[in-house]
PDB file of N, CA and C in Angstrom:
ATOM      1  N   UNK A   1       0.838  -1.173   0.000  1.00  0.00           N
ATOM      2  CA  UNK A   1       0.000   0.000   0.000  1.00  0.00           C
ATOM      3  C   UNK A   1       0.889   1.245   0.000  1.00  0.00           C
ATOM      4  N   UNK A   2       0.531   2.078  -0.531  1.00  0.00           N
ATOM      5  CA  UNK A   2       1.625   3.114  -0.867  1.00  0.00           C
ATOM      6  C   UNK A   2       1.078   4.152   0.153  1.00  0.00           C
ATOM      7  N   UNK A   3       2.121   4.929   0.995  1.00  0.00           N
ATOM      8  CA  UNK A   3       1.738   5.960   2.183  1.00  0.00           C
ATOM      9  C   UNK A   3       2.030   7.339   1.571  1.00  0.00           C
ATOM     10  N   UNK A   4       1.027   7.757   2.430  1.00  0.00           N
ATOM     11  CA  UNK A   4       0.694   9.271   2.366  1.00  0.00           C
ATOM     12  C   UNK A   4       1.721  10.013   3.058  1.00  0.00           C
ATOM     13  N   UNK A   5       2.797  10.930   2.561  1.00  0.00           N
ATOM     14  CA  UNK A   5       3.587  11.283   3.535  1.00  0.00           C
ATOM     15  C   UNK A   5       3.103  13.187   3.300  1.00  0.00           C
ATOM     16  N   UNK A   6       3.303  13.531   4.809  1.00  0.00           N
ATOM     17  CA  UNK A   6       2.482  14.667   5.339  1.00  0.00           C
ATOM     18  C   UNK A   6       3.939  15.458   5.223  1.00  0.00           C
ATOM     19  N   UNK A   7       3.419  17.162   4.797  1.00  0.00           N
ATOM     20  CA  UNK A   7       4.574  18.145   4.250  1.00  0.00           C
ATOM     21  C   UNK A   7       5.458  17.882   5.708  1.00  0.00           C
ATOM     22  N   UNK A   8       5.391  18.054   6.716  1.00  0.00           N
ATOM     23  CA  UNK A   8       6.482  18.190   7.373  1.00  0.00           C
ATOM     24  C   UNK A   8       7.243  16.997   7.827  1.00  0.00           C
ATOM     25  N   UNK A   9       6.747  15.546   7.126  1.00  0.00           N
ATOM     26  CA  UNK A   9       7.588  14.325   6.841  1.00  0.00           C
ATOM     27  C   UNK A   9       8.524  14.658   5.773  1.00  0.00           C
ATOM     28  N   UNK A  10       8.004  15.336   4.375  1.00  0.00           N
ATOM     29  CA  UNK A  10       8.584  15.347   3.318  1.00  0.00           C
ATOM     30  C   UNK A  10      10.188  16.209   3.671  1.00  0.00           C
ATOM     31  N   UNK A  11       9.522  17.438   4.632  1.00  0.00           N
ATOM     32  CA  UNK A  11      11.024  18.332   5.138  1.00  0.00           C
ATOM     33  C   UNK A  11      11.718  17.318   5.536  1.00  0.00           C
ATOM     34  N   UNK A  12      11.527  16.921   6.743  1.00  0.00           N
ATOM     35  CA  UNK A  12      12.344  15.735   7.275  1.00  0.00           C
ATOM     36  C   UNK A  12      13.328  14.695   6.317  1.00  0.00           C
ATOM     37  N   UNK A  13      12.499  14.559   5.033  1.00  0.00           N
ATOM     38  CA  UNK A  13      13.200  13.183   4.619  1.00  0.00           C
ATOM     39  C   UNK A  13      13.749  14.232   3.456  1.00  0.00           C
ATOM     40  N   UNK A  14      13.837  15.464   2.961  1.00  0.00           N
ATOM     41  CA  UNK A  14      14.893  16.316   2.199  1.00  0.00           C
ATOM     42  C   UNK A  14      15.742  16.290   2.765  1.00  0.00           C
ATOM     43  N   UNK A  15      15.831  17.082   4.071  1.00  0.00           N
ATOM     44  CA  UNK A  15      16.447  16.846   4.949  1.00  0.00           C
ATOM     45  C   UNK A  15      17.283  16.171   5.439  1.00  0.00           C
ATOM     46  N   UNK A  16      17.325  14.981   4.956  1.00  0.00           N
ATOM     47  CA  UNK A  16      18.236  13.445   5.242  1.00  0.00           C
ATOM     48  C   UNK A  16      17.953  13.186   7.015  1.00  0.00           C
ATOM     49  N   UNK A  17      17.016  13.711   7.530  1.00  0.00           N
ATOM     50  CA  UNK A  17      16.479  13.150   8.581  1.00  0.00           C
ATOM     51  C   UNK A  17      16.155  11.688   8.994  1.00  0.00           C
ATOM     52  N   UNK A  18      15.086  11.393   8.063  1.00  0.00           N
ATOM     53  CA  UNK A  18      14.654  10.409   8.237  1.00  0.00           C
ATOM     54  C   UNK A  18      14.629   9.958   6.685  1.00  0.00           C
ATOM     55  N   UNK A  19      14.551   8.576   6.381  1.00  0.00           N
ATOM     56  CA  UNK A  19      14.154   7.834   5.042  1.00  0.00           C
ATOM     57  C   UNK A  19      12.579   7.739   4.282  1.00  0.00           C
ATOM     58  N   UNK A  20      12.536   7.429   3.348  1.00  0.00           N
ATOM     59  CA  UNK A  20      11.045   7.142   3.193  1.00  0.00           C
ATOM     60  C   UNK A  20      10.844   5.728   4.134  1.00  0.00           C
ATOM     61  N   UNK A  21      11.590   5.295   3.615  1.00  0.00           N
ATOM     62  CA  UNK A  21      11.302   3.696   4.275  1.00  0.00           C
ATOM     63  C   UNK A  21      11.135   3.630   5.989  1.00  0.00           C
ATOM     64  N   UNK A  22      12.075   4.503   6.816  1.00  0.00           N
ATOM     65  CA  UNK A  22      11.528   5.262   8.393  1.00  0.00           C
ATOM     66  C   UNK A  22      10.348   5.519   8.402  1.00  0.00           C
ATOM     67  N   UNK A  23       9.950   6.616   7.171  1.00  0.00           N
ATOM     68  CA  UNK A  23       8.463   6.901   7.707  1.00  0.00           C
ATOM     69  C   UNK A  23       7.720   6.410   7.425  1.00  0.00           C
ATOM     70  N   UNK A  24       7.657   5.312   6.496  1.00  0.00           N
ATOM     71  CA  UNK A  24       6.542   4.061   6.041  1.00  0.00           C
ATOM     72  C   UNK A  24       6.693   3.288   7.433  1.00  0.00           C
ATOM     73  N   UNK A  25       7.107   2.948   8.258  1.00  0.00           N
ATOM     74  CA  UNK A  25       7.539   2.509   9.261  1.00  0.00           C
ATOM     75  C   UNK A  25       6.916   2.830  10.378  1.00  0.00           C
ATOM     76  N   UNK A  26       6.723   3.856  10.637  1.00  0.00           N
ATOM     77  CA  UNK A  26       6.601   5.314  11.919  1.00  0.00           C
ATOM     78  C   UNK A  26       4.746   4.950  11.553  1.00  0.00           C
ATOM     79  N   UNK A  27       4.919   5.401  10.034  1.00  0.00           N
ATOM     80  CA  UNK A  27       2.809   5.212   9.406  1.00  0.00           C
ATOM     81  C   UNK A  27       2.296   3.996   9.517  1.00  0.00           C
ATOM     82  N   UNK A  28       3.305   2.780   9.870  1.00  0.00           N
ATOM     83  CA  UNK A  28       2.271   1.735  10.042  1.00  0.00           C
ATOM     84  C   UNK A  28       2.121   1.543  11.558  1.00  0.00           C
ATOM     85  N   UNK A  29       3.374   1.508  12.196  1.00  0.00           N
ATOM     86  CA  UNK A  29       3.154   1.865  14.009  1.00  0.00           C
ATOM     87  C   UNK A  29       2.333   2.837  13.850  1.00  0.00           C
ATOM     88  N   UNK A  30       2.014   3.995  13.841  1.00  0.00           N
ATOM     89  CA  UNK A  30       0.649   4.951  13.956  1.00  0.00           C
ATOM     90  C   UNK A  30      -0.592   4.242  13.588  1.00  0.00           C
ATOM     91  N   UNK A  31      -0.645   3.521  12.385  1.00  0.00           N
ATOM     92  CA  UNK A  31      -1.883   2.928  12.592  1.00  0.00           C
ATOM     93  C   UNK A  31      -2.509   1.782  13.375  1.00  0.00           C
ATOM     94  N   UNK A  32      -1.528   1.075  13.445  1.00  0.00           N
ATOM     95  CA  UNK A  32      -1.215  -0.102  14.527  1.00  0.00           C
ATOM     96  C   UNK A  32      -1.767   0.387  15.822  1.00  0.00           C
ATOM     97  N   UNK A  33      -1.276   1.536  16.221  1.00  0.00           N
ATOM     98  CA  UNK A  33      -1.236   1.671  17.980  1.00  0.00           C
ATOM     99  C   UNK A  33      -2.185   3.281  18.116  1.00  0.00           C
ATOM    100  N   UNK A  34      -2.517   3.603  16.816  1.00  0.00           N
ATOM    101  CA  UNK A  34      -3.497   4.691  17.494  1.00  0.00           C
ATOM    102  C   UNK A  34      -2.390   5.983  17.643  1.00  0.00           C
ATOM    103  N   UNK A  35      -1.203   6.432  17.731  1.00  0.00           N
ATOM    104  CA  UNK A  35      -0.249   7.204  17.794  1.00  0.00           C
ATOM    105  C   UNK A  35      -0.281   7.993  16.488  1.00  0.00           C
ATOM    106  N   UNK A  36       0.088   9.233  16.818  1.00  0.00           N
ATOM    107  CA  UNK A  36       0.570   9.963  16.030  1.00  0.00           C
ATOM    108  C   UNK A  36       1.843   9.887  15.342  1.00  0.00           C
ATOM    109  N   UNK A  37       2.180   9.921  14.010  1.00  0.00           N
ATOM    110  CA  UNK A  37       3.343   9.535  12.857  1.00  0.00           C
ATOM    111  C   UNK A  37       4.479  10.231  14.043  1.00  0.00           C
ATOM    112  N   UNK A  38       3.982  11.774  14.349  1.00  0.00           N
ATOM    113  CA  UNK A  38       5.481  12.514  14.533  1.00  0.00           C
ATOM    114  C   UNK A  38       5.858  11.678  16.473  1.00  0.00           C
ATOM    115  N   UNK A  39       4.716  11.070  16.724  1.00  0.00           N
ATOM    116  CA  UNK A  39       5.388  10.307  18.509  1.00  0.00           C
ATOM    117  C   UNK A  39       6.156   9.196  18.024  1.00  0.00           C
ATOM    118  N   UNK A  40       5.466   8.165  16.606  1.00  0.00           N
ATOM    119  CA  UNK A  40       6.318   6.716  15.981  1.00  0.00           C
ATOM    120  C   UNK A  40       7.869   7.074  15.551  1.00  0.00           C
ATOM    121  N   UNK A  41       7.433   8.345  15.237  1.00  0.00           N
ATOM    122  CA  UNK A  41       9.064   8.290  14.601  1.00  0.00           C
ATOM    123  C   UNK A  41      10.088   9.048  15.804  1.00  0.00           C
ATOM    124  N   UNK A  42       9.789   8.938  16.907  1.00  0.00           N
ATOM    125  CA  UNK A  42      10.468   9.836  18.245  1.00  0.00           C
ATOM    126  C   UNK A  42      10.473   8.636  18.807  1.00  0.00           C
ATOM    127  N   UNK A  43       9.766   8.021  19.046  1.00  0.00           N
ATOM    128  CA  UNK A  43       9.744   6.789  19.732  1.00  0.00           C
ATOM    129  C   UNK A  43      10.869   5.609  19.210  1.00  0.00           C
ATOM    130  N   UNK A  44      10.369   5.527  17.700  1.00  0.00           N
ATOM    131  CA  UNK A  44      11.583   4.873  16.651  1.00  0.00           C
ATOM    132  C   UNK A  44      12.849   5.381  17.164  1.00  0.00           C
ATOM    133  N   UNK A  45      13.095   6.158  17.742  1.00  0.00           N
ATOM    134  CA  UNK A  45      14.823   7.079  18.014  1.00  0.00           C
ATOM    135  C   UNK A  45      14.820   7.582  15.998  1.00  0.00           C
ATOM    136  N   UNK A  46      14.024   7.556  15.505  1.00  0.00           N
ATOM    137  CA  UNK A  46      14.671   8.455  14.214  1.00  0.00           C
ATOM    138  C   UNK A  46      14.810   9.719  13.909  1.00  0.00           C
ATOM    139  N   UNK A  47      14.425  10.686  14.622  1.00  0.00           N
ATOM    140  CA  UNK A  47      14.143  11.963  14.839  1.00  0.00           C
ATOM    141  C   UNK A  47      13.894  12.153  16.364  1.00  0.00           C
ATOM    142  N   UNK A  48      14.026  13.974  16.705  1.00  0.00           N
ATOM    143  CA  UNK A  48      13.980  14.123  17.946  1.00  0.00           C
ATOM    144  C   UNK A  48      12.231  15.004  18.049  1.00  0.00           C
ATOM    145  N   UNK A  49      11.822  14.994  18.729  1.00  0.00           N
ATOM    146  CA  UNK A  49      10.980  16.020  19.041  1.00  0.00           C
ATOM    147  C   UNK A  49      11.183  17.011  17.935  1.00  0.00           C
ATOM    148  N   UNK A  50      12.403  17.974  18.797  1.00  0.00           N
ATOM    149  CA  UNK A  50      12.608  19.279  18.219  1.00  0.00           C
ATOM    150  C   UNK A  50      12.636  18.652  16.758  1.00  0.00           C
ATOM    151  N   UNK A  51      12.912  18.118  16.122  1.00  0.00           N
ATOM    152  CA  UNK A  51      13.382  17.886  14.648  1.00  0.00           C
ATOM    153  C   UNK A  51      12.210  18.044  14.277  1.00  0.00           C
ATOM    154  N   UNK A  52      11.017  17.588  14.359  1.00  0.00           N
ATOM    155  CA  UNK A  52       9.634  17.399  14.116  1.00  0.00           C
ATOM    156  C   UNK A  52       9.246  18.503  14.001  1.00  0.00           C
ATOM    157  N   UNK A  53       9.272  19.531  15.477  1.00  0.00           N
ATOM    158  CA  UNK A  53       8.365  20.803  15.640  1.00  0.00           C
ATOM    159  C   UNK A  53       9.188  21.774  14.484  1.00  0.00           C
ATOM    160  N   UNK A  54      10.975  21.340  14.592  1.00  0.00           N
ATOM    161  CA  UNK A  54      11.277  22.817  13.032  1.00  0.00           C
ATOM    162  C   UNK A  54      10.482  22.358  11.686  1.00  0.00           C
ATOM    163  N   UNK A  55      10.696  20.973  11.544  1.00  0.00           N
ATOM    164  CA  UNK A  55       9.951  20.594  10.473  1.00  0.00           C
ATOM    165  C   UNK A  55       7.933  21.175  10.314  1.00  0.00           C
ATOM    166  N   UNK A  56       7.449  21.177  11.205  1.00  0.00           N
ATOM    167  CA  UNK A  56       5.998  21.523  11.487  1.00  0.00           C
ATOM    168  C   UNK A  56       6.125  22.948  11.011  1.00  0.00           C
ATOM    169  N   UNK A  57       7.060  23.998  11.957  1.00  0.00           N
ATOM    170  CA  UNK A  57       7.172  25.513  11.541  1.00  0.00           C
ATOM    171  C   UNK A  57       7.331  25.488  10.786  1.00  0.00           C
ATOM    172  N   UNK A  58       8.113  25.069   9.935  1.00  0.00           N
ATOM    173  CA  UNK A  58       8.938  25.427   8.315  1.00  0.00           C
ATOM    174  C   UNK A  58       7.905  25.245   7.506  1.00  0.00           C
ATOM    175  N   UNK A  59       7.244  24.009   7.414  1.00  0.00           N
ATOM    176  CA  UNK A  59       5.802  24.099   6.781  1.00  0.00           C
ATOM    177  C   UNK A  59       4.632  25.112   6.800  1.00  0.00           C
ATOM    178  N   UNK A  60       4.700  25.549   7.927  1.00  0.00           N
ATOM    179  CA  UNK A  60       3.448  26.604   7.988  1.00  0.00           C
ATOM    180  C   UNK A  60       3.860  28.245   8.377  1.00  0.00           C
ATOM    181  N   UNK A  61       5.205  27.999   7.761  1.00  0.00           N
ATOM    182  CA  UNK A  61       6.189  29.718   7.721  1.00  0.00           C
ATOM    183  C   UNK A  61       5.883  30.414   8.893  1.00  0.00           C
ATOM    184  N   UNK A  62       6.157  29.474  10.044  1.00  0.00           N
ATOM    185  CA  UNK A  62       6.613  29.790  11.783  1.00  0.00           C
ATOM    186  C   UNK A  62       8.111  29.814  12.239  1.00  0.00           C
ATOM    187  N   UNK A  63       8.243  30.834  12.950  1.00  0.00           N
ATOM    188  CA  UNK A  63      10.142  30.626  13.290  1.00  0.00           C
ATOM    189  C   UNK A  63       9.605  29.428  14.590  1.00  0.00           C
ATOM    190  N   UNK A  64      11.220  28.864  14.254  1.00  0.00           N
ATOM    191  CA  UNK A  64      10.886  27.688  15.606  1.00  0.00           C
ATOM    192  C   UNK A  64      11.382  28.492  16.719  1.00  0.00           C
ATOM    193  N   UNK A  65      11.186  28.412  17.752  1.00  0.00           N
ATOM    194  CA  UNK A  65      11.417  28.807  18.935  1.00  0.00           C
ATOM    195  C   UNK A  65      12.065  27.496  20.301  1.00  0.00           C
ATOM    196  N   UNK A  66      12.793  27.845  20.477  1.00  0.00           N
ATOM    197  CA  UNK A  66      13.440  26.989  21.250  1.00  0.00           C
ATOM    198  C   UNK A  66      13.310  27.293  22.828  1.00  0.00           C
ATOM    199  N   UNK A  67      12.241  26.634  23.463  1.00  0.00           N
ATOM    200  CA  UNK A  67      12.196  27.920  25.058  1.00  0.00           C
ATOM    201  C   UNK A  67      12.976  27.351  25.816  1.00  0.00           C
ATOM    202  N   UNK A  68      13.949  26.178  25.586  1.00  0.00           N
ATOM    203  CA  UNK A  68      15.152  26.100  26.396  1.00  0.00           C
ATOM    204  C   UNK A  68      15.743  27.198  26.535  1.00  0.00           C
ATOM    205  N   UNK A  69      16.066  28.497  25.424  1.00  0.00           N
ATOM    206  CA  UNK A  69      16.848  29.516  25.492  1.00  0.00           C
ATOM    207  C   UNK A  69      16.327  30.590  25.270  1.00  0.00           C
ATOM    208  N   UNK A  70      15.033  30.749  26.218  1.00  0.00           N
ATOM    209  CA  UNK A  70      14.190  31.940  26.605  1.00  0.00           C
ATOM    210  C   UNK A  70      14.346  31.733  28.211  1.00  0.00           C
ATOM    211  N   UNK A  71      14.482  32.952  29.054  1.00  0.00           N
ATOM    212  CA  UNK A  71      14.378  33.102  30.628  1.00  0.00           C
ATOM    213  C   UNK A  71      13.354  33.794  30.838  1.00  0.00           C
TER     214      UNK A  71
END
């Protein structure tokens, strides 16, 4: 079955983040377990969180913000 990959997967895998074949991976654990693609592929160790959320901003022309390095 051929997967639907969502714009801020596609950043990711320009990116050399993750593979297609990771996120075919990540999309069948999501459907499997009810999870969201971007928790399968954090969970997978293939990406971090943060990798996800710049990827999410970059898609919807948001600066990422990092509040580790806000006081």
């Amino acid at each position: 079955m051929a997967t639907r990959i969502s714009g801020w997967a596609e950043v990711l895998i320009r990116r050399g983040v993750i593979s297609p074949e990771q996120w075919a991976e990540a999309e069948q654990m999501s459907r499997e377990q009810g999870k969201p693609e971007s928790e399968c592929l954090v969970m997978l160790g293939y990406c971090t969180g943060e990798e996800v959320m710049q990827a999410m901003a970059q898609i919807h022309k948001l600066q990422y913000v990092d509040l580790r390095e806000i006081s």
